[in-house]
PDB file of N, CA and C in Angstrom:
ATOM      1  N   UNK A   1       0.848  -1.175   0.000  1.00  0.00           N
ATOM      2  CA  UNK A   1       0.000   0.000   0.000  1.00  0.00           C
ATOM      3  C   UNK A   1       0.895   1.241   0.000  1.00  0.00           C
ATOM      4  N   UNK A   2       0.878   2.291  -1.338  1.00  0.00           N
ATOM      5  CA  UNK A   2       1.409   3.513  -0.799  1.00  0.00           C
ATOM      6  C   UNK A   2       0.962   4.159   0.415  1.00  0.00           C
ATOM      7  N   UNK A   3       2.400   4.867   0.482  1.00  0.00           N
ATOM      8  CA  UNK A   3       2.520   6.002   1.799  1.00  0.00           C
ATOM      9  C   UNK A   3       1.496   7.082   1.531  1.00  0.00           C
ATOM     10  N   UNK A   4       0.663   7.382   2.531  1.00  0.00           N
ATOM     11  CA  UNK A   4      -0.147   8.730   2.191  1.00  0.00           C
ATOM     12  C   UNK A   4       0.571   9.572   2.933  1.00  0.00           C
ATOM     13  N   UNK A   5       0.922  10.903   2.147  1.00  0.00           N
ATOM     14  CA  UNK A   5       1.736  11.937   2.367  1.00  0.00           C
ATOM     15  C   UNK A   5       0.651  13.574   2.685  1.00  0.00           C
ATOM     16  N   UNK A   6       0.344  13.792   3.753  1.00  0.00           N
ATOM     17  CA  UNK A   6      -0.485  15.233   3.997  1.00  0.00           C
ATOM     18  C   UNK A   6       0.423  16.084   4.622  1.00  0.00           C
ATOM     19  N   UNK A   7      -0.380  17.181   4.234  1.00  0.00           N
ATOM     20  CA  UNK A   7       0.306  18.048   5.039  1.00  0.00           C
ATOM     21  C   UNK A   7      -0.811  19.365   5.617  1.00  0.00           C
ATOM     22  N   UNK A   8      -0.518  19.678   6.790  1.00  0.00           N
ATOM     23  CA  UNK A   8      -1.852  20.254   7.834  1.00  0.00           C
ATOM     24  C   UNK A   8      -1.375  21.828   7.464  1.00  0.00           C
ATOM     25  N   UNK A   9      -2.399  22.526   6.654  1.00  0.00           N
ATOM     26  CA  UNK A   9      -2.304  23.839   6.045  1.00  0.00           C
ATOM     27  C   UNK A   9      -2.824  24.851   7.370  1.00  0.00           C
ATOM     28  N   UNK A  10      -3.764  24.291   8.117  1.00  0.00           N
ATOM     29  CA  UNK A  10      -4.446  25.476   8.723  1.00  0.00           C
ATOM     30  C   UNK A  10      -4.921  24.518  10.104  1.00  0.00           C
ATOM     31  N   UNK A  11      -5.025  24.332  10.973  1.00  0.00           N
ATOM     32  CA  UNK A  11      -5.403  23.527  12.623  1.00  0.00           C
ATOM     33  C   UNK A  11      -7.165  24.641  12.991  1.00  0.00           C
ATOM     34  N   UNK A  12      -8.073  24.024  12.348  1.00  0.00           N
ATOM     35  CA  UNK A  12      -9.420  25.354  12.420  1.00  0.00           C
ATOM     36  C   UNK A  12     -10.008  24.708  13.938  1.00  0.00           C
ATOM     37  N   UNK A  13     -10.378  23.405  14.005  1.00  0.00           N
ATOM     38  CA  UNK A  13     -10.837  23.617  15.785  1.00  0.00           C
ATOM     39  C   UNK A  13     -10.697  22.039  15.800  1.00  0.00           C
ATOM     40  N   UNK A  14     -11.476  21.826  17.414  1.00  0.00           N
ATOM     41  CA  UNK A  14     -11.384  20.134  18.119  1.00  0.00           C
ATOM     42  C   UNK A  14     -13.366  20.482  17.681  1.00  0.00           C
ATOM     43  N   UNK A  15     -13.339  19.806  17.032  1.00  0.00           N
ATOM     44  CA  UNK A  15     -15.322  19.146  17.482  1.00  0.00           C
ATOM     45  C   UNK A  15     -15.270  18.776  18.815  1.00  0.00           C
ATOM     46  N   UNK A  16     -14.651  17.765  19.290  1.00  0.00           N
ATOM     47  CA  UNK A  16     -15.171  16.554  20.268  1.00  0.00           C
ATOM     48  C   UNK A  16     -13.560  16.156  20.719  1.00  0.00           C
ATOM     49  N   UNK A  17     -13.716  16.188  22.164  1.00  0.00           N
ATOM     50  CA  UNK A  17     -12.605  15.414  22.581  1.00  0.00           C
ATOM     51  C   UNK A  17     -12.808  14.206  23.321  1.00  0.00           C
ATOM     52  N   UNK A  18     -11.923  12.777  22.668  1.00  0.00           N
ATOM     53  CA  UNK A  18     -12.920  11.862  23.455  1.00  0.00           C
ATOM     54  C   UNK A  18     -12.123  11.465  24.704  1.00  0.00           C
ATOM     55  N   UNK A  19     -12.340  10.197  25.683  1.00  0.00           N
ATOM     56  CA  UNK A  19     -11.716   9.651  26.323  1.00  0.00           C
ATOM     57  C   UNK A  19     -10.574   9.335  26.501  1.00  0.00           C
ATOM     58  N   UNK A  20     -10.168   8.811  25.260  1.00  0.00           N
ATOM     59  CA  UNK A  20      -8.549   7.954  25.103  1.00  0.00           C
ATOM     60  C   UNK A  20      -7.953   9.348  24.647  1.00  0.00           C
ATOM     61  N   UNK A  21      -8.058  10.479  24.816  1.00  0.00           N
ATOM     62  CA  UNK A  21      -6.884  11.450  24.566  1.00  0.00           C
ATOM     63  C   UNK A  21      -7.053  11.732  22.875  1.00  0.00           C
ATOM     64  N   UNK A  22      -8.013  11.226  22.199  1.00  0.00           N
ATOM     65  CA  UNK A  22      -7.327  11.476  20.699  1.00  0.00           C
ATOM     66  C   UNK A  22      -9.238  12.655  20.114  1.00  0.00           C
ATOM     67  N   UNK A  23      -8.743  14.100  19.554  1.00  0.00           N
ATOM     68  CA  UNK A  23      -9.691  14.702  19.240  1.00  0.00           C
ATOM     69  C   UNK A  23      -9.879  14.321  17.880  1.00  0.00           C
ATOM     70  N   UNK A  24     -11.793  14.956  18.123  1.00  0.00           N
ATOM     71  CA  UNK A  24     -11.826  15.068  16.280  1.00  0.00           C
ATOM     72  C   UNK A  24     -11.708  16.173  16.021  1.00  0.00           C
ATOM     73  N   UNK A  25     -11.351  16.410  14.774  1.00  0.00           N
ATOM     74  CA  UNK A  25     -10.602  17.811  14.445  1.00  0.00           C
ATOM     75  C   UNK A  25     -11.321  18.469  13.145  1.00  0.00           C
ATOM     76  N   UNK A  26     -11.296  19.783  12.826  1.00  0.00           N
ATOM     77  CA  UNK A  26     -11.571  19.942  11.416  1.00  0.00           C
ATOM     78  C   UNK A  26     -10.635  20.658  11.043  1.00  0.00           C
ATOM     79  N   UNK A  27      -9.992  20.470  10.326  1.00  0.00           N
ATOM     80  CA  UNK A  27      -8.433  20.755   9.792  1.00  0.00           C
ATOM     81  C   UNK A  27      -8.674  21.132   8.416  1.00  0.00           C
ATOM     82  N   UNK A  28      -7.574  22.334   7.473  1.00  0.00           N
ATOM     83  CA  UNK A  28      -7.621  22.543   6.434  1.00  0.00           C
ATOM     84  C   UNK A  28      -6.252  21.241   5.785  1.00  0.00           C
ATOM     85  N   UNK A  29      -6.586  20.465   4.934  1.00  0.00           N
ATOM     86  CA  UNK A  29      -4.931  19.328   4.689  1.00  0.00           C
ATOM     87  C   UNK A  29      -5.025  18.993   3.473  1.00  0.00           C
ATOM     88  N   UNK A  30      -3.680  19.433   2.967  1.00  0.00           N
ATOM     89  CA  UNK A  30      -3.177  18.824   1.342  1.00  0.00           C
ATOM     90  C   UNK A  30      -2.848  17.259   1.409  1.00  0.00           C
ATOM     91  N   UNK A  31      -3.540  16.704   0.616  1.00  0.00           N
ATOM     92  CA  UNK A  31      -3.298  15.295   0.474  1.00  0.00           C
ATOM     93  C   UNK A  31      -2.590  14.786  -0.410  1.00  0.00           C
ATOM     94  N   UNK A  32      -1.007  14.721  -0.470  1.00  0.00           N
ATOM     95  CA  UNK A  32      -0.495  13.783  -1.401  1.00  0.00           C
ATOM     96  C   UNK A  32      -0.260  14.648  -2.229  1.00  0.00           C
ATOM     97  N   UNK A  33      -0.290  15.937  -1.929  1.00  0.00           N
ATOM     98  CA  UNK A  33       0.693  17.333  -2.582  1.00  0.00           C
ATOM     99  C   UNK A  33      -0.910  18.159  -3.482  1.00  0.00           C
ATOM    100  N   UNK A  34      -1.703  17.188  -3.316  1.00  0.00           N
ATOM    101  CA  UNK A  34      -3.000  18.133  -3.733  1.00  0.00           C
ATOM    102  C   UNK A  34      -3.417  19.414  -3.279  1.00  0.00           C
ATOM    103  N   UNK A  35      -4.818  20.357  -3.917  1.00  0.00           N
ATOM    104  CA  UNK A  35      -5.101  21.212  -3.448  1.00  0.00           C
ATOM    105  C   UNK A  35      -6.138  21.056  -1.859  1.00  0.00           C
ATOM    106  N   UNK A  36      -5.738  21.915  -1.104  1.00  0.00           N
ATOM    107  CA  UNK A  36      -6.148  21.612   0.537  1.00  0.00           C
ATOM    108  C   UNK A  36      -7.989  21.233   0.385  1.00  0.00           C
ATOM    109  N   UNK A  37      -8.322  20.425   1.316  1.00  0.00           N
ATOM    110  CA  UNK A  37      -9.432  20.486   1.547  1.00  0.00           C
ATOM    111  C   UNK A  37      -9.678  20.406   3.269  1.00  0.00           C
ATOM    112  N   UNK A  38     -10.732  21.006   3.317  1.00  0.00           N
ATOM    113  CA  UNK A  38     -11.414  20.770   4.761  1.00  0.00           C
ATOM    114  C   UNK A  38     -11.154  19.426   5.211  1.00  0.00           C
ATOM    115  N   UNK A  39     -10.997  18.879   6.506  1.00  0.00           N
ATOM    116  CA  UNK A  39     -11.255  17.752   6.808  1.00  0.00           C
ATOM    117  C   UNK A  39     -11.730  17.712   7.876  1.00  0.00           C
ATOM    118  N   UNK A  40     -12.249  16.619   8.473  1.00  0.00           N
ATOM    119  CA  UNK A  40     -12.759  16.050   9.916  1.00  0.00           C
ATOM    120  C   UNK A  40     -12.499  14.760   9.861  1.00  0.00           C
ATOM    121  N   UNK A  41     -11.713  14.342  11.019  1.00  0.00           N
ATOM    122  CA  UNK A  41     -10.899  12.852  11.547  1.00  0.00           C
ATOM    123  C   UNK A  41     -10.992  12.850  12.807  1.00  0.00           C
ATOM    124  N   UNK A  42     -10.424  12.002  13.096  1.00  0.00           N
ATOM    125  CA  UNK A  42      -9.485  11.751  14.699  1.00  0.00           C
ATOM    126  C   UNK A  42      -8.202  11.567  14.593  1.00  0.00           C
ATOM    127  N   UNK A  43      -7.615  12.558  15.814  1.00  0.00           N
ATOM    128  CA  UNK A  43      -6.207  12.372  15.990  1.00  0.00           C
ATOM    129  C   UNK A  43      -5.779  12.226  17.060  1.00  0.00           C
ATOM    130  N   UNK A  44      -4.714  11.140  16.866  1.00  0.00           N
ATOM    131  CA  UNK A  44      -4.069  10.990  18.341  1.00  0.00           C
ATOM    132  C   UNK A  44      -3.372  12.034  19.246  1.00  0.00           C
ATOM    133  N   UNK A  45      -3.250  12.199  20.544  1.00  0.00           N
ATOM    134  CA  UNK A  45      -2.575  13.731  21.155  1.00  0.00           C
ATOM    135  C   UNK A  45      -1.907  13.865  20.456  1.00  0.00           C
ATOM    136  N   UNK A  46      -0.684  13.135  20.128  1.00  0.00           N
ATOM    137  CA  UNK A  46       0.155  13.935  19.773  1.00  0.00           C
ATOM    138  C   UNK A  46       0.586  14.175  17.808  1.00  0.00           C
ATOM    139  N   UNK A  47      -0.521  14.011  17.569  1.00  0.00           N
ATOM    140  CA  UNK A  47      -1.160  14.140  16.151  1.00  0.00           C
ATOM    141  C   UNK A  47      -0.293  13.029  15.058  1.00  0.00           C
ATOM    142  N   UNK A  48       0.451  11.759  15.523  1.00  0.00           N
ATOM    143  CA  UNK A  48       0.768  11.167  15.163  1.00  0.00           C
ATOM    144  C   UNK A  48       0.278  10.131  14.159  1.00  0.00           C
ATOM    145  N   UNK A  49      -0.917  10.172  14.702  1.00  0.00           N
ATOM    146  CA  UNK A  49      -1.648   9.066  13.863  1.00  0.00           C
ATOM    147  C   UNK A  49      -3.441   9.392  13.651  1.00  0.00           C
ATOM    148  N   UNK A  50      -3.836   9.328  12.704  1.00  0.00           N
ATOM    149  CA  UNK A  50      -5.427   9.395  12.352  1.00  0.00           C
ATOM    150  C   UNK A  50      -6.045   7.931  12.216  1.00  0.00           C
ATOM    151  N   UNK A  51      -7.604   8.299  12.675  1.00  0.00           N
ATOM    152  CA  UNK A  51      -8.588   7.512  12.441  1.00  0.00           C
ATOM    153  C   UNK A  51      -9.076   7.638  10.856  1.00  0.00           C
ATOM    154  N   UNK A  52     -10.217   7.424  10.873  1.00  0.00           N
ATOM    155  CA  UNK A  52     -11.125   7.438   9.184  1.00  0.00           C
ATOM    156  C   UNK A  52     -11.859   8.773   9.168  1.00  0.00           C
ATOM    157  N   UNK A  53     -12.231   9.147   8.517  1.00  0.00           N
ATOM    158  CA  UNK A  53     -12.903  10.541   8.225  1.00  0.00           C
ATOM    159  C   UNK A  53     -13.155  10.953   6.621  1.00  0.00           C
ATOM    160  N   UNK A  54     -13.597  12.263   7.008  1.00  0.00           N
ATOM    161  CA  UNK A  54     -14.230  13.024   5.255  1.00  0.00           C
ATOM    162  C   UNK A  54     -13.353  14.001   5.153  1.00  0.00           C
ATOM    163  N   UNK A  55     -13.046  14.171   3.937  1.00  0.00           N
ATOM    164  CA  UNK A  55     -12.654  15.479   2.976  1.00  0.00           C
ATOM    165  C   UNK A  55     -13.874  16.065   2.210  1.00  0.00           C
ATOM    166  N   UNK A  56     -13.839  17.659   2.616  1.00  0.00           N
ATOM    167  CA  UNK A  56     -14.508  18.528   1.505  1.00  0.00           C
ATOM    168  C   UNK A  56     -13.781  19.089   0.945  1.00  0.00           C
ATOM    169  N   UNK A  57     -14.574  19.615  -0.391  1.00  0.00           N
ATOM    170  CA  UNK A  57     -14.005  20.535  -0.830  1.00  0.00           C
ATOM    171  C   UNK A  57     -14.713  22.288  -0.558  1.00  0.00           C
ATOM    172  N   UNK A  58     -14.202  23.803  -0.956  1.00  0.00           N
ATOM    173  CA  UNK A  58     -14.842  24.156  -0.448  1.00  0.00           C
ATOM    174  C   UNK A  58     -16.156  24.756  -0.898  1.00  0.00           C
ATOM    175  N   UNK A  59     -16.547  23.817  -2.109  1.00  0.00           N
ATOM    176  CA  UNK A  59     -18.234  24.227  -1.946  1.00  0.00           C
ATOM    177  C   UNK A  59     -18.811  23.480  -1.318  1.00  0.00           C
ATOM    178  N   UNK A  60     -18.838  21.783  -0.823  1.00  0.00           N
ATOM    179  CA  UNK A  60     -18.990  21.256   0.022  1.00  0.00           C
ATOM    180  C   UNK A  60     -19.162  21.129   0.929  1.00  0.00           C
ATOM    181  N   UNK A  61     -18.439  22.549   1.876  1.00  0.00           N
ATOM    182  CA  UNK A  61     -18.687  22.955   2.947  1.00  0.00           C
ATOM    183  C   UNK A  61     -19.618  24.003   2.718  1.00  0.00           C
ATOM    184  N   UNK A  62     -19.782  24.356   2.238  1.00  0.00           N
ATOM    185  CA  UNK A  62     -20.682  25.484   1.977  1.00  0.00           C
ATOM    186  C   UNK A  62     -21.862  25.282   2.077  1.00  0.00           C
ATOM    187  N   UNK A  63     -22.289  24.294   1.308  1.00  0.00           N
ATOM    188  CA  UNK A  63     -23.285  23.457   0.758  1.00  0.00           C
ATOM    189  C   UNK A  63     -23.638  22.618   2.467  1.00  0.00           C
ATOM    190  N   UNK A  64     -22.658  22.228   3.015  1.00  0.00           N
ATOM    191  CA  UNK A  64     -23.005  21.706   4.094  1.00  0.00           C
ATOM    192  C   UNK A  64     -23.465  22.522   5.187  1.00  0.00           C
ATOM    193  N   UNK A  65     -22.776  23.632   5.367  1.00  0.00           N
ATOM    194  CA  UNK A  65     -23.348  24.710   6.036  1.00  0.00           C
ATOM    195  C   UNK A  65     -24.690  25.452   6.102  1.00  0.00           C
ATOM    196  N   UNK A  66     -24.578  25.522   4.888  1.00  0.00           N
ATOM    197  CA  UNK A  66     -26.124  26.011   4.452  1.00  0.00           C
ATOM    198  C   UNK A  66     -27.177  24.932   4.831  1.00  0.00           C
ATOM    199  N   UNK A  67     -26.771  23.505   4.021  1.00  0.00           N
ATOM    200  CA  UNK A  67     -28.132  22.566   5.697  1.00  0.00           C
ATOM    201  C   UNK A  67     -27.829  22.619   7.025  1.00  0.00           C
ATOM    202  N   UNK A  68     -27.080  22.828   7.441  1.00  0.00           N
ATOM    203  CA  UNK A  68     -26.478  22.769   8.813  1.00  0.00           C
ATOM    204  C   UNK A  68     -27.768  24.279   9.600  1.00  0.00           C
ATOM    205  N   UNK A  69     -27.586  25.225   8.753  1.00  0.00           N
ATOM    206  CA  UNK A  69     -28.346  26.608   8.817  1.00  0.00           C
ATOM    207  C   UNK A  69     -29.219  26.089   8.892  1.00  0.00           C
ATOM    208  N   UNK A  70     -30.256  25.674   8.238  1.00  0.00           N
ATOM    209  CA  UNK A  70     -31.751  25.247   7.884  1.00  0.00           C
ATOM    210  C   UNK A  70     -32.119  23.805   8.857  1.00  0.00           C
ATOM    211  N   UNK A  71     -31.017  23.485  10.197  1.00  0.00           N
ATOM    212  CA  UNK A  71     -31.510  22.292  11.116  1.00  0.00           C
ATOM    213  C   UNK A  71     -32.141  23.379  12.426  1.00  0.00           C
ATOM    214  N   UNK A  72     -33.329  22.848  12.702  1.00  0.00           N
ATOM    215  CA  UNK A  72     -33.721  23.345  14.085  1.00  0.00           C
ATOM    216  C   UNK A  72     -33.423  23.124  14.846  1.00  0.00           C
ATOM    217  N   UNK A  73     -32.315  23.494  15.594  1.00  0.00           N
ATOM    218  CA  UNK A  73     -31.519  22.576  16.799  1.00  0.00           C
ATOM    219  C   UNK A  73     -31.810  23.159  18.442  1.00  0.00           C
TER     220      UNK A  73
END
């Protein structure tokens, strides 16, 4: 399996911090020398290692935002 190569453009916040020390994050990250997208994962404290998660791009977020707007919470 290739190496996946990122790199963390922008650190934007923690969603959720869980138990075992590792947050979910929404991070701006170039993937594999690509153009950055939004992300949300899990990372270990010391940001060594990730869980599974999504990439947007940024109409995607946009688009997500805008339902996010329109939930009655």
């Amino acid at each position: 399996m290739p190496e996946i190569k990122y790199d963390v453009v922008d650190r934007i916040g923690i969603v959720s911090e869980g138990n075992n020390g590792w947050n979910k994050e929404l991070n701006l990250i170039s993937w594999n020398g690509r153009d950055p997208k939004y992300d949300i994962r899990d990372w270990s404290p010391d940001n060594s290692k990730m869980g599974k998660g999504i990439s947007l791009s940024t109409e995607e977020v946009i688009m997500l935002k805008e339902i996010l707007d329109d939930l009655d919470l």
